[in-house]
Protein backbone atom coordinates (compact mmCIF):
# COMPACT_ATOMS: atom_id res chain seq x y z
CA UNK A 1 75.56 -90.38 -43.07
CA UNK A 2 78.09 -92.52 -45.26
CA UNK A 3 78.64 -95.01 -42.62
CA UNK A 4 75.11 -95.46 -42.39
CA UNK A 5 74.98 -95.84 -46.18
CA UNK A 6 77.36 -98.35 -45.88
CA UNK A 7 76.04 -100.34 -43.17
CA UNK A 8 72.78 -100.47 -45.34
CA UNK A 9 74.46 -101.42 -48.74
CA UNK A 10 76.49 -104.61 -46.63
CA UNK A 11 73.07 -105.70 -44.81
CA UNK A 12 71.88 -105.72 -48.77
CA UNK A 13 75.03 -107.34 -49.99
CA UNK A 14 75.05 -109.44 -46.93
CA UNK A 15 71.53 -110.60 -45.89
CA UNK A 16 70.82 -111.18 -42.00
CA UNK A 17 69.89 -114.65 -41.97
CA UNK A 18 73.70 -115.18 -42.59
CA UNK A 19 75.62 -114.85 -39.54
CA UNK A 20 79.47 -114.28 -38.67
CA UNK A 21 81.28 -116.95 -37.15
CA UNK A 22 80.91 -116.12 -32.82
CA UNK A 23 83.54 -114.51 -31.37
CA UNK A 24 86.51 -116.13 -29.72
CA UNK A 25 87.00 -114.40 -26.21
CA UNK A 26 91.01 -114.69 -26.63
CA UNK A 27 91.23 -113.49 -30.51
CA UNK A 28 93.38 -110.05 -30.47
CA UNK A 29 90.49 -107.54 -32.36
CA UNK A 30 92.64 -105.01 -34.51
CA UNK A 31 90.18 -102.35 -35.78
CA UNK A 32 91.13 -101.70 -39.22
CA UNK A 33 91.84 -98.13 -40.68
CA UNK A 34 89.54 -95.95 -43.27
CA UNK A 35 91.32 -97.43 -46.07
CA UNK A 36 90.97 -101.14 -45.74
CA UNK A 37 87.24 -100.31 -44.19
CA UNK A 38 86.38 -98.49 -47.38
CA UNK A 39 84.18 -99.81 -50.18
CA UNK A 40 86.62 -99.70 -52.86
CA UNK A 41 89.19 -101.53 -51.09
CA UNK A 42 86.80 -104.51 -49.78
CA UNK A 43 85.49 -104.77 -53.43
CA UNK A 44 88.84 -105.64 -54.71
CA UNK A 45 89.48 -109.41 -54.37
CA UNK A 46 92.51 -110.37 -56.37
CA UNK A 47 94.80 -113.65 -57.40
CA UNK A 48 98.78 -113.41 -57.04
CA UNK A 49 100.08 -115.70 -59.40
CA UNK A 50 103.42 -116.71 -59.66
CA UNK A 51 104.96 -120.14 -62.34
CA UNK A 52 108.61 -121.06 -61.67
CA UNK A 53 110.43 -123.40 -64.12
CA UNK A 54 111.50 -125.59 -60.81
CA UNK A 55 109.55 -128.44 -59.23
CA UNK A 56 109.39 -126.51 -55.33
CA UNK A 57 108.69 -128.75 -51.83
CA UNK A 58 105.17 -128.15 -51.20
CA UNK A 59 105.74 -128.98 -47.61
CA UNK A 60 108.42 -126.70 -46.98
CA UNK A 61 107.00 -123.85 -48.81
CA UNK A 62 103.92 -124.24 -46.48
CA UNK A 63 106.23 -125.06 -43.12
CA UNK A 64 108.21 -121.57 -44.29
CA UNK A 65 104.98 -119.76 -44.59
CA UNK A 66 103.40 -120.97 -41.52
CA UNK A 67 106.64 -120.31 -39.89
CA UNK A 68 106.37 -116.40 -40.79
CA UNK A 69 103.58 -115.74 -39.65
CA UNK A 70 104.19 -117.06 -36.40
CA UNK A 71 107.06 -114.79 -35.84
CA UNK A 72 107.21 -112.42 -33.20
CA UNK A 73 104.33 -110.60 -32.15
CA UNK A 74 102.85 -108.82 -35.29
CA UNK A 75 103.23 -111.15 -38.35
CA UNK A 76 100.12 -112.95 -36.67
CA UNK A 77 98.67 -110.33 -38.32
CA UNK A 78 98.83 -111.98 -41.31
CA UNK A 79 96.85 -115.50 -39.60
CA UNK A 80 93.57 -112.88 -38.65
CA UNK A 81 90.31 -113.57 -40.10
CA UNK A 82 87.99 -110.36 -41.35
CA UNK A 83 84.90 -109.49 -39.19
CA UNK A 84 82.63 -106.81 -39.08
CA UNK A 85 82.04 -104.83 -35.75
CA UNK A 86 78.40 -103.89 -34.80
CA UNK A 87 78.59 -100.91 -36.97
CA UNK A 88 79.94 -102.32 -40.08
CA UNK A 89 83.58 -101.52 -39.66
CA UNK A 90 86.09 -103.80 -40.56
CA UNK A 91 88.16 -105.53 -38.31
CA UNK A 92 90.90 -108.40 -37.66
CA UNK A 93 90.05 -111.18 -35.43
CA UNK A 94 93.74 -112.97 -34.40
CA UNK A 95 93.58 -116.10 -32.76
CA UNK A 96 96.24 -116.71 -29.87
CA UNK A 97 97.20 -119.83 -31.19
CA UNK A 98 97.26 -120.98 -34.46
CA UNK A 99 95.79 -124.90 -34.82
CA UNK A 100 94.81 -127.32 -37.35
CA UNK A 101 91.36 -126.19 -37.21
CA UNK A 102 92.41 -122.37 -36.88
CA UNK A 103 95.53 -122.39 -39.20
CA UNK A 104 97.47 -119.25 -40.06
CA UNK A 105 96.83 -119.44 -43.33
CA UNK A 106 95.02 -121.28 -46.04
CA UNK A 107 96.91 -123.77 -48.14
CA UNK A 108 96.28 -125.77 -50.47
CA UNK A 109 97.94 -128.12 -53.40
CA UNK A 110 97.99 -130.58 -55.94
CA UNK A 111 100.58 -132.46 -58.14
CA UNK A 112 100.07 -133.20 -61.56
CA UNK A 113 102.60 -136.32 -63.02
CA UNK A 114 102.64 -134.95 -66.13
CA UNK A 115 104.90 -132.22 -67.79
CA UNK A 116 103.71 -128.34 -67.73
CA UNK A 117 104.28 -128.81 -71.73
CA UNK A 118 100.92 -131.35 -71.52
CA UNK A 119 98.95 -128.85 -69.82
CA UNK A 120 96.68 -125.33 -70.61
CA UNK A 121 98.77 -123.76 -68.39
CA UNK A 122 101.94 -123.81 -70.26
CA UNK A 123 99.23 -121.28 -72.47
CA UNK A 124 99.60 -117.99 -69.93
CA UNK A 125 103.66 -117.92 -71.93
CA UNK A 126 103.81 -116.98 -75.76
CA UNK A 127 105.18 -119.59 -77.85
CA UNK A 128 106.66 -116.73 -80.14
CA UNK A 129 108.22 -114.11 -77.96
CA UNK A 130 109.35 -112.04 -81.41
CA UNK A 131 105.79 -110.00 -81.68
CA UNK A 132 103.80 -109.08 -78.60
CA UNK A 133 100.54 -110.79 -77.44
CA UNK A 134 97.41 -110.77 -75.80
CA UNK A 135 96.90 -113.86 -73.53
CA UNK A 136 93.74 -114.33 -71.79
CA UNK A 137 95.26 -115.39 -68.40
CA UNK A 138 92.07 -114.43 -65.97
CA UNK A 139 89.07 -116.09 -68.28
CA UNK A 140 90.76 -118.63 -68.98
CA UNK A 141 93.03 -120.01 -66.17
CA UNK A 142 91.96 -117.87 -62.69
CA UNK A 143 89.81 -120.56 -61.04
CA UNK A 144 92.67 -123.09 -62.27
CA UNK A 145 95.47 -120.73 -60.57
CA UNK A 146 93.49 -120.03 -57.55
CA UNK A 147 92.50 -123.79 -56.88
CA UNK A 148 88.76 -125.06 -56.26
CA UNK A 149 88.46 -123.70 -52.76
CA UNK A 150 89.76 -120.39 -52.63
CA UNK A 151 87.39 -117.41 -51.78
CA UNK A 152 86.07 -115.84 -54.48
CA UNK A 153 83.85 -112.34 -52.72
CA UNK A 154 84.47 -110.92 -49.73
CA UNK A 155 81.71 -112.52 -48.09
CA UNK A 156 83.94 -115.84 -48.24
CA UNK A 157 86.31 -114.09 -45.89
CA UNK A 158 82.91 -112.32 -43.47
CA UNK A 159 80.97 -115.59 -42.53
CA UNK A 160 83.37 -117.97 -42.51
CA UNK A 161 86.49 -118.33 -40.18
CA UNK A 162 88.68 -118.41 -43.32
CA UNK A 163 92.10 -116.85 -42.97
CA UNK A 164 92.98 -113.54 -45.02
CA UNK A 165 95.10 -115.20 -46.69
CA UNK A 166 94.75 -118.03 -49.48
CA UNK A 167 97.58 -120.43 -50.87
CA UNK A 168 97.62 -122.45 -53.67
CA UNK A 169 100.30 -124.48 -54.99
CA UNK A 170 99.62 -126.41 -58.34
CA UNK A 171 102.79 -128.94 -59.08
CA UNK A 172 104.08 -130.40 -62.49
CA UNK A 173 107.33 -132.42 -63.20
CA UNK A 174 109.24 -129.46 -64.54
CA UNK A 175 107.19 -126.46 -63.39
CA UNK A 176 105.11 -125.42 -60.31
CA UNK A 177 102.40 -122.23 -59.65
CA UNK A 178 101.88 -120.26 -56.45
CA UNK A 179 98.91 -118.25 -56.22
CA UNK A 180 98.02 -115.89 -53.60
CA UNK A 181 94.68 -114.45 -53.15
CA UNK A 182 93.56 -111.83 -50.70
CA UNK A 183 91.60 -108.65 -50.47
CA UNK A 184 92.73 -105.47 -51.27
CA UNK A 185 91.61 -104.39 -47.66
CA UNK A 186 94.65 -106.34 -46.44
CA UNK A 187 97.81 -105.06 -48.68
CA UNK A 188 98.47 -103.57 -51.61
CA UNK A 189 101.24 -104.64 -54.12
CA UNK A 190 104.46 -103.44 -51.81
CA UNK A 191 102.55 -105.47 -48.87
CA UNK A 192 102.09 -108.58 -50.87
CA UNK A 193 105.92 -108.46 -52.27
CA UNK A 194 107.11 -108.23 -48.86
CA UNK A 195 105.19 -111.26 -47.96
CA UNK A 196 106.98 -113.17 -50.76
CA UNK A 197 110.49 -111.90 -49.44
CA UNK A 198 110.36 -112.72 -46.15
CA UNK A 199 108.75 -115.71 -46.84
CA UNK A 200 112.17 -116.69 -48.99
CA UNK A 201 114.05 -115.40 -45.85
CA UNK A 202 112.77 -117.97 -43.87
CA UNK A 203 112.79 -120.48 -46.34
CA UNK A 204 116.89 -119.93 -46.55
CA UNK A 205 116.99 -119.97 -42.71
CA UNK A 206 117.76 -116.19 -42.42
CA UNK A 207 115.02 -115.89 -39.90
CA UNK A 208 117.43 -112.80 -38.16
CA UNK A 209 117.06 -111.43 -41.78
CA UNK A 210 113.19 -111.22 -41.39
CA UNK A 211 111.88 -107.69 -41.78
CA UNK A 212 109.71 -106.25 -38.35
CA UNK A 213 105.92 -106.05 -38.62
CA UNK A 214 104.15 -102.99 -37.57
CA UNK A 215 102.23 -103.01 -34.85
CA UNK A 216 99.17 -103.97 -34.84
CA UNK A 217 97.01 -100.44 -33.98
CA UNK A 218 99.77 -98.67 -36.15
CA UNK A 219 98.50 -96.28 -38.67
CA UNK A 220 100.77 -94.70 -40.48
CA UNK A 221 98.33 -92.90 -42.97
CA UNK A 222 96.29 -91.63 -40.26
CA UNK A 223 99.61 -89.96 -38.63
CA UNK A 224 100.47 -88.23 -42.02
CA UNK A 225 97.05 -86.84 -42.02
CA UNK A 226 97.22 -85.77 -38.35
CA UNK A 227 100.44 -83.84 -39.35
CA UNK A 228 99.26 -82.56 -42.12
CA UNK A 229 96.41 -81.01 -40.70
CA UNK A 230 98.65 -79.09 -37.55
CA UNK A 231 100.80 -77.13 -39.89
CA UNK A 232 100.42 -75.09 -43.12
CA UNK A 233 100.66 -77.50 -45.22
CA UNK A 234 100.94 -76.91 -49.30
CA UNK A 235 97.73 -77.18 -51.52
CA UNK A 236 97.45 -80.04 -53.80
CA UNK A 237 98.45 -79.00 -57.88
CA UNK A 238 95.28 -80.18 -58.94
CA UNK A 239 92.74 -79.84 -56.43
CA UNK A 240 91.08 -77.14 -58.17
CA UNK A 241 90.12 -79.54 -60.85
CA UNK A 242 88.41 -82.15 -58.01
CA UNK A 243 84.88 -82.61 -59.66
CA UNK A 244 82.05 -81.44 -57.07
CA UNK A 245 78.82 -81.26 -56.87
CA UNK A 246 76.75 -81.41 -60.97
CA UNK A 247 79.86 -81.65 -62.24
CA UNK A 248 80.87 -84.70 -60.81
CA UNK A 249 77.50 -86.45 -61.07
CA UNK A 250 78.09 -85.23 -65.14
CA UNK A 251 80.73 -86.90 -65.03
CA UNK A 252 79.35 -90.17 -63.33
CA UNK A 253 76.40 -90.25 -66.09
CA UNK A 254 78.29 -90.56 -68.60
CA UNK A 255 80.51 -92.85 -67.18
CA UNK A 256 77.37 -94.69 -66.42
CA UNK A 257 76.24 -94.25 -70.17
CA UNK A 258 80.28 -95.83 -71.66
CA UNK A 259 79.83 -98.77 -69.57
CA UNK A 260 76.40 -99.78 -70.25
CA UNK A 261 77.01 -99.42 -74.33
CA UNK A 262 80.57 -101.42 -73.61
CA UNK A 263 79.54 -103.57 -71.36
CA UNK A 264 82.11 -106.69 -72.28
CA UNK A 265 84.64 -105.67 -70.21
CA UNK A 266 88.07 -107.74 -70.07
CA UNK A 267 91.05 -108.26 -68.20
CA UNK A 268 93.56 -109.65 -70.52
CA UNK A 269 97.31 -109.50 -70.09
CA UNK A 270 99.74 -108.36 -72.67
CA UNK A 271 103.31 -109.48 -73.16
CA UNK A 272 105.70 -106.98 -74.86
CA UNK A 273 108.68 -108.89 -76.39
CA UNK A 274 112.63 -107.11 -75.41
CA UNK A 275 112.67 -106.71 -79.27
CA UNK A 276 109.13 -104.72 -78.84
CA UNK A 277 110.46 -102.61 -76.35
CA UNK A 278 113.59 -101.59 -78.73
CA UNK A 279 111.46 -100.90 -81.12
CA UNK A 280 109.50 -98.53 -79.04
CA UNK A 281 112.57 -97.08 -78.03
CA UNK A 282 113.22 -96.16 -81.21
CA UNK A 283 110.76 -94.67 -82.69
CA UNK A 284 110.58 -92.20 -79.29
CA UNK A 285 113.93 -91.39 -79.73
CA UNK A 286 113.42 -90.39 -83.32
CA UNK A 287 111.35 -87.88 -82.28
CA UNK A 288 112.83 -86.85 -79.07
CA UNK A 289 115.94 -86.79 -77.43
CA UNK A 290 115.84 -83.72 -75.55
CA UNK A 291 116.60 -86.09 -71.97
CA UNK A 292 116.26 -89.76 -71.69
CA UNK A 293 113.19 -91.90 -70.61
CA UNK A 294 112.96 -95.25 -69.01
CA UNK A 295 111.13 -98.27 -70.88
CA UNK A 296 108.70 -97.66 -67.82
CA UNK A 297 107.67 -94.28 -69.16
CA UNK A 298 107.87 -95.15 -72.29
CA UNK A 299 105.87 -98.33 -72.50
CA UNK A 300 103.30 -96.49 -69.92
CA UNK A 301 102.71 -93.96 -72.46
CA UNK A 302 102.36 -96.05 -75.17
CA UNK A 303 99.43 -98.42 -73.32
CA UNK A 304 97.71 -95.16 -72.65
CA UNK A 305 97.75 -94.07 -76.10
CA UNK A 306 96.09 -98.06 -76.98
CA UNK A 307 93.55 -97.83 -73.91
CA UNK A 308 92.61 -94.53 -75.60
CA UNK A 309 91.86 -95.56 -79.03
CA UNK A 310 88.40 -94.60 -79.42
CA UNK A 311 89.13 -90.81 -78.77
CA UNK A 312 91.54 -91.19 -81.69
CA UNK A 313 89.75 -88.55 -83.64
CA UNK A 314 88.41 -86.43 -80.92
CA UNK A 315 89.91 -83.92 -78.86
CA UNK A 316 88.02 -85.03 -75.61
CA UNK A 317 90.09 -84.23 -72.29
CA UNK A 318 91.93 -87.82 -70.86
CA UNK A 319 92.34 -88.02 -66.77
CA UNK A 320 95.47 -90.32 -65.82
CA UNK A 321 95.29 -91.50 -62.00
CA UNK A 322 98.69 -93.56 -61.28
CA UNK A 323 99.09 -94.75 -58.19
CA UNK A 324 102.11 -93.37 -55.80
CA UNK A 325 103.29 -96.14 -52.90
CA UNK A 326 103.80 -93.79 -49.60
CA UNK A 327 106.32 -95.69 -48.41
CA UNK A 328 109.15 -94.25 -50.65
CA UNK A 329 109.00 -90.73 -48.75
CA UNK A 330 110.38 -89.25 -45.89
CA UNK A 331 107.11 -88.50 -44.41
CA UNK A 332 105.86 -88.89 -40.44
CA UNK A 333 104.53 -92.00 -39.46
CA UNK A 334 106.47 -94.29 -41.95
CA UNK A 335 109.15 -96.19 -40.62
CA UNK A 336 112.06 -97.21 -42.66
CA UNK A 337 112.66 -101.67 -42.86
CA UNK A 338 109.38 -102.06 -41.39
CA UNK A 339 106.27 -104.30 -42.98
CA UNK A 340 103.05 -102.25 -43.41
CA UNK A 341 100.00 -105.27 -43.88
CA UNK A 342 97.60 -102.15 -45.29
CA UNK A 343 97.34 -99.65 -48.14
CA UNK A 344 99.99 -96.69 -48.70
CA UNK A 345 98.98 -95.62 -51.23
CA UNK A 346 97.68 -91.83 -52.70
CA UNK A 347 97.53 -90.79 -56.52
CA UNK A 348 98.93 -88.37 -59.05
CA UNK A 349 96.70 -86.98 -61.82
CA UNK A 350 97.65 -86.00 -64.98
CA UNK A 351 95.69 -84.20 -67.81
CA UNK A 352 96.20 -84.08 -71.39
CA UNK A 353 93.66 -84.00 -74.70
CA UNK A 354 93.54 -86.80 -77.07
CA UNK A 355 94.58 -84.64 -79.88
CA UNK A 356 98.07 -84.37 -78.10
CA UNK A 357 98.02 -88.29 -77.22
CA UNK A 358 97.42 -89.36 -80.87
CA UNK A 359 98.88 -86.27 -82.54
CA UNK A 360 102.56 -85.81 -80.24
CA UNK A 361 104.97 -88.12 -81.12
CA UNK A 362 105.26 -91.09 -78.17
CA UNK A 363 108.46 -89.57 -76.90
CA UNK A 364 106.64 -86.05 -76.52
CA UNK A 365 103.51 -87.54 -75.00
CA UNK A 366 105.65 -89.41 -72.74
CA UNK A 367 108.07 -86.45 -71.39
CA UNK A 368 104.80 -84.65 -70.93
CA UNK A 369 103.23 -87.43 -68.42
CA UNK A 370 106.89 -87.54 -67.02
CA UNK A 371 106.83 -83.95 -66.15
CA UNK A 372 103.35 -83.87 -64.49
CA UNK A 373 104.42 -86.66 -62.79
CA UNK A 374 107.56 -85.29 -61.24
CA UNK A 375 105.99 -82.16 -59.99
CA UNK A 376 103.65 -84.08 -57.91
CA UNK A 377 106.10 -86.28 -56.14
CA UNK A 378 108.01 -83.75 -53.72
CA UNK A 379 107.47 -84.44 -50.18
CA UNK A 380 104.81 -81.44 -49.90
CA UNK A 381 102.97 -82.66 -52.67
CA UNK A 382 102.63 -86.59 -51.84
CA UNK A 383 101.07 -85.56 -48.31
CA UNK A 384 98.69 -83.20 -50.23
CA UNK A 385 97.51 -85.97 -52.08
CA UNK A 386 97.87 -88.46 -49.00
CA UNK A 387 95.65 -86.13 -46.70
CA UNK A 388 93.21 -85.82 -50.07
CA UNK A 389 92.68 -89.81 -50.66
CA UNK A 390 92.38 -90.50 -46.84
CA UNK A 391 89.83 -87.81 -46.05
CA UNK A 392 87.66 -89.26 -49.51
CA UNK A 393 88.27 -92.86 -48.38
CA UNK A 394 86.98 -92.32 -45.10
CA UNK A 395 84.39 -89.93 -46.17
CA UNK A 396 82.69 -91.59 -48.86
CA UNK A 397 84.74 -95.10 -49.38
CA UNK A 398 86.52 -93.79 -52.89
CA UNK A 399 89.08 -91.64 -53.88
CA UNK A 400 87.96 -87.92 -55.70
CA UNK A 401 88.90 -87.35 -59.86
CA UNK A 402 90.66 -84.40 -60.15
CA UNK A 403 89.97 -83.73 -63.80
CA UNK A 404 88.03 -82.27 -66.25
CA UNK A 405 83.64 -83.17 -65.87
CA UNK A 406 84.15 -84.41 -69.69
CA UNK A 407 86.98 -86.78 -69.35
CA UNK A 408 87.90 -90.22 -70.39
CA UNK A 409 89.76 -91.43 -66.98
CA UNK A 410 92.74 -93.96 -67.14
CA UNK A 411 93.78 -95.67 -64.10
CA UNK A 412 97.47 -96.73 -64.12
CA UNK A 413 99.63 -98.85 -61.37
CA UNK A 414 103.23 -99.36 -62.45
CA UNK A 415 104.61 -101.97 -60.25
CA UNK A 416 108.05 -102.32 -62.47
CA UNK A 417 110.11 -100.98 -59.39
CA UNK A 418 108.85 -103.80 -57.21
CA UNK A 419 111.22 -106.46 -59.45
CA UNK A 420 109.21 -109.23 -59.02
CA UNK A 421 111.78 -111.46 -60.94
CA UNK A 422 114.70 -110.13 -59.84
CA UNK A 423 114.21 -110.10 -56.19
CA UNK A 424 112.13 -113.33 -55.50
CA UNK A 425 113.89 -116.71 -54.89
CA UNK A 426 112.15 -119.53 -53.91
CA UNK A 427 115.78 -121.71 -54.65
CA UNK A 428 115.81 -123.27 -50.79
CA UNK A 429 112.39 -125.09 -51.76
CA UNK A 430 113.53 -126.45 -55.27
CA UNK A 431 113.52 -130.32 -54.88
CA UNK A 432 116.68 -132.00 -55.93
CA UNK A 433 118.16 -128.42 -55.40
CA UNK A 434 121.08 -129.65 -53.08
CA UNK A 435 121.63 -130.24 -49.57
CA UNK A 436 122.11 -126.01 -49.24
CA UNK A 437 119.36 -125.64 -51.43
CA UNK A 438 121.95 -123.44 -54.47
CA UNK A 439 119.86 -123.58 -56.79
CA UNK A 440 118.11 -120.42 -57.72
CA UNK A 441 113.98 -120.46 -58.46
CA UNK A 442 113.12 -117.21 -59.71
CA UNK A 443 109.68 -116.17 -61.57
CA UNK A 444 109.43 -117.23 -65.29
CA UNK A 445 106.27 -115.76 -64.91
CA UNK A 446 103.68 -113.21 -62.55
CA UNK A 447 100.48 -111.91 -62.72
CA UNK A 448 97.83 -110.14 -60.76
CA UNK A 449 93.87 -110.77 -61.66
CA UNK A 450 90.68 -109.35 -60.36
CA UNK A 451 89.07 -112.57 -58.38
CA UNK A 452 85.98 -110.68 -58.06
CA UNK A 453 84.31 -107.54 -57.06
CA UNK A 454 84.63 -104.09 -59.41
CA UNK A 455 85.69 -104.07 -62.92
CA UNK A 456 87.10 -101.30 -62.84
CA UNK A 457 87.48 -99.95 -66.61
CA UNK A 458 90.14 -97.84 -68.82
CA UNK A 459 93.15 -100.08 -66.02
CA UNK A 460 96.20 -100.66 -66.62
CA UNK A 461 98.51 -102.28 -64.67
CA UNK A 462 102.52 -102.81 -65.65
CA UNK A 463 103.78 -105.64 -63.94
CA UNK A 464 107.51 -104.70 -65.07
CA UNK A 465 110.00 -106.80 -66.57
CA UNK A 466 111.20 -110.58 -66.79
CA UNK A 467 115.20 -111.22 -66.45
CA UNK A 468 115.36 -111.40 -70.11
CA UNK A 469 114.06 -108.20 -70.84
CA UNK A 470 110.20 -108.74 -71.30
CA UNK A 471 107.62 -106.69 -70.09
CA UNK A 472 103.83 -107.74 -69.15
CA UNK A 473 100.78 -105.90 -67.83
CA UNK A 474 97.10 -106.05 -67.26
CA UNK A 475 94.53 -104.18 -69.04
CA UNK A 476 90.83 -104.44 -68.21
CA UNK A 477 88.89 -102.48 -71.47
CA UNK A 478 85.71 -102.99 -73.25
CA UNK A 479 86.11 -105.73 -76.05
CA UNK A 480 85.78 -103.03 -78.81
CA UNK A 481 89.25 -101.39 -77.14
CA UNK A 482 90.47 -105.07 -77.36
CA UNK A 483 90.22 -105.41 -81.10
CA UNK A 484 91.74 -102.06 -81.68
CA UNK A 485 94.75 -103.31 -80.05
CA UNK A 486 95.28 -106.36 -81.50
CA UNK A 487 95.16 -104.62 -84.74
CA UNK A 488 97.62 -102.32 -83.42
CA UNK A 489 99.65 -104.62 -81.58
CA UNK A 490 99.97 -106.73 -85.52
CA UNK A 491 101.91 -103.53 -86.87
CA UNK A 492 104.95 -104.41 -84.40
């Protein structure tokens, strides 16, 4: 029944009369798991953006990249193109060879002979980094970042013979941008940042260095559910609360009924100053200092409480979803200093009232999400949840809410233990860098934007923090959630 559902909402999304590219008879076909075949995950279409205060070697950033993914057998994974089998299931096409006119991947550039300071892009970097800031990175500068002829819908990826992945380079005297953009049906954010690392490995020469691929029919999820299901395994904490039947469509309605009144819905991105983050610090520790909680917690807490804001005076239940990466666990399938080109990921829900959110002091509130939060990540737990978001994905293409029918739902992805700019060094491709290539090029700057698809509302997403201390995320709320927090965001 759902596939069929499915295969009639993609021949509506994606009329007849348009036609897939024909098969190539010597293209390795990879049939894609439940995940990346799932709605949710195909609506996803995002841009990887990444500035570095170094002028970088366009040609040896793509020679590096190209290089990669013609390693061994199983980074060609990374060169397929999406198709869709008879019955509307996603797959891989991967050509044999790679050529001019079937590259591995697609990349693009231009130069600008001008400084980054005579540009609108210098604009996605506060000029005052005492207060923090909202800075309207994907209105404003997403088709810039993601250059005129990346794909924009997943349709760009269906009917054409466009590689999965996108690259585009924009050049200044003092300053270049790399953007990746890609579907969330081919990584999530650990699969992307391995990309980036062991595309720096071969940049350097450490091509021994390179981390393994998986191979190709190797589904790791799909083992941990197989497991799961042999033994007696534990019962998820919350699965009593998984909304069912009236409850759940309840809940949908007046979902249905927030987003039509807000309908302006934005992704902005918010910079939080070091001195911010002190501050924060601060005032939690005024108030509690029964154990000690990371900036991540903290600041997490805090961008709830703003996402909140219009249940400020209401004691309406609030349903937090983070998202838990798989690959940090001990469990059956996984294999330790391997890549994984998919989604491992399952989530963790926590639920509070608002009259403890606004009411608790910030250290409280943020001990309390701790806490649930803990007690959902032994090994038991994590493939009760892992078995829970597989069997929904493949069932009906979306994860289940485990919450309350009369809840205001928060999505939050806290990619701070990635370390985006600590880890990443483009240095080898600096020009003028030496004949070793010494000099470092780390991010000055990262962000990740919705390129299309859902808008998924009440998200927040922490990027972590810069090598000076500064912290960014993403929030996509309704434009009356927006004001709030610039008022709120004036007080500090």
């Amino acid at each position: 029944m759902a596939q069929r559902v499915m295969s009639s909402l993609l021949s509506w999304l994606f009329p007849t009369w348009v036609q897939q590219p024909a098969k190539i008879p010597t293209d390795t076909v990879v049939k894609l798991s439940a995940i990346e075949n799932s709605w949710l995950m195909r609506s996803m279409n995002t841009n990887w953006s990444l500035r570095f205060n170094e002028v970088l070697d366009t040609v040896r950033l793509q020679q590096a990249l190209e290089k990669l993914i013609t390693i061994g057998p199983n980074w060609r994974k990374l060169g397929g193109r999406f198709r869709l089998d008879e019955n509307g299931h996603l797959e891989l096409h991967i050509p044999a060879e790679f050529t001019s006119s079937r590259p591995p991947v697609q990349f693009t550039s231009e130069e600008h002979n001008m400084s980054i300071n005579q540009n609108v892009l210098n604009e996605i970097l506060p000029s005052n980094w005492e207060r923090p800031c909202i800075i309207d990175v994907p209105e404003r500068f997403d088709d810039i970042l993601a250059g005129p002829n990346a794909p924009v819908c997943f349709k760009d990826w269906i009917y054409t013979d466009r590689p999965v992945l996108a690259v585009h380079v924009i050049n200044f005297q003092d300053a270049t941008f790399i953007t990746l953009t890609y579907s969330h049906s081919l990584i999530d954010g650990v699969g992307k940042l391995e990309i980036m690392l062991n595309w720096c490995k071969v940049l350097a020469g450490r091509m021994e260095d390179v981390t393994p691929m998986a191979a190709f029919d190797d589904d790791p999820f799909r083992t941990i559910v197989e497991s799961s299901n042999k033994h007696s395994a534990e019962a998820y904490l919350h699965e009593g609360k998984r909304l069912m039947g009236w409850q759940k469509y309840y809940w949908l309605l007046r979902m249905i009924g927030y987003l039509f009144r807000f309908r302006n819905r934005r992704q902005r991105n918010l910079v939080i100053p070091s001195s911010t983050v002190m501050k924060i610090r601060e005032e939690a520790e005024r108030t509690h200092s029964d154990d000690y909680l990371s900036d991540n917690q903290l600041i997490t807490a805090w961008l709830v409480r703003m996402a909140c804001s219009p249940l400020l005076n209401t004691n309406r239940p609030i349903g937090i979803s983070s998202a838990v990466d798989l690959r940090g666990f001990q469990l059956g399938g996984i294999q330790p200093k391997t890549v994984y080109l998919q989604n491992l990921l399952t989530f963790t829900w926590t639920n509070i009232d608002a009259n403890f959110l606004f009411h608790q002091p910030l250290g409280v509130v943020a001990s309390q999400m701790r806490s649930s939060l803990k007690e959902q990540l032994s090994i038991e737990q994590v493939e009760a949840g892992a078995r829970l978001t597989y069997n929904a994905m493949a069932r009906r293409g979306t994860i289940d809410l485990y919450t309350d029918k009369n809840s205001f739902v928060v999505t939050v992805s806290s990619l701070a233990k990635a370390k985006y700019w600590e880890v990443l060094d483009f240095g080898p491709a600096v020009i003028g860098g030496g004949e070793k290539g010494q000099r470092s090029a780390k991010p000055a700057w990262q962000s990740s934007t919705a390129r299309s698809g859902i808008k998924r509302p009440n998200m927040i997403v922490l990027q972590g923090k810069d090598l000076m201390g500064n912290w960014f995320a993403q929030m996509m709320l309704s434009d009356h959630i927006w004001n709030t927090i610039s008022i709120e965001l004036g007080k500090w």
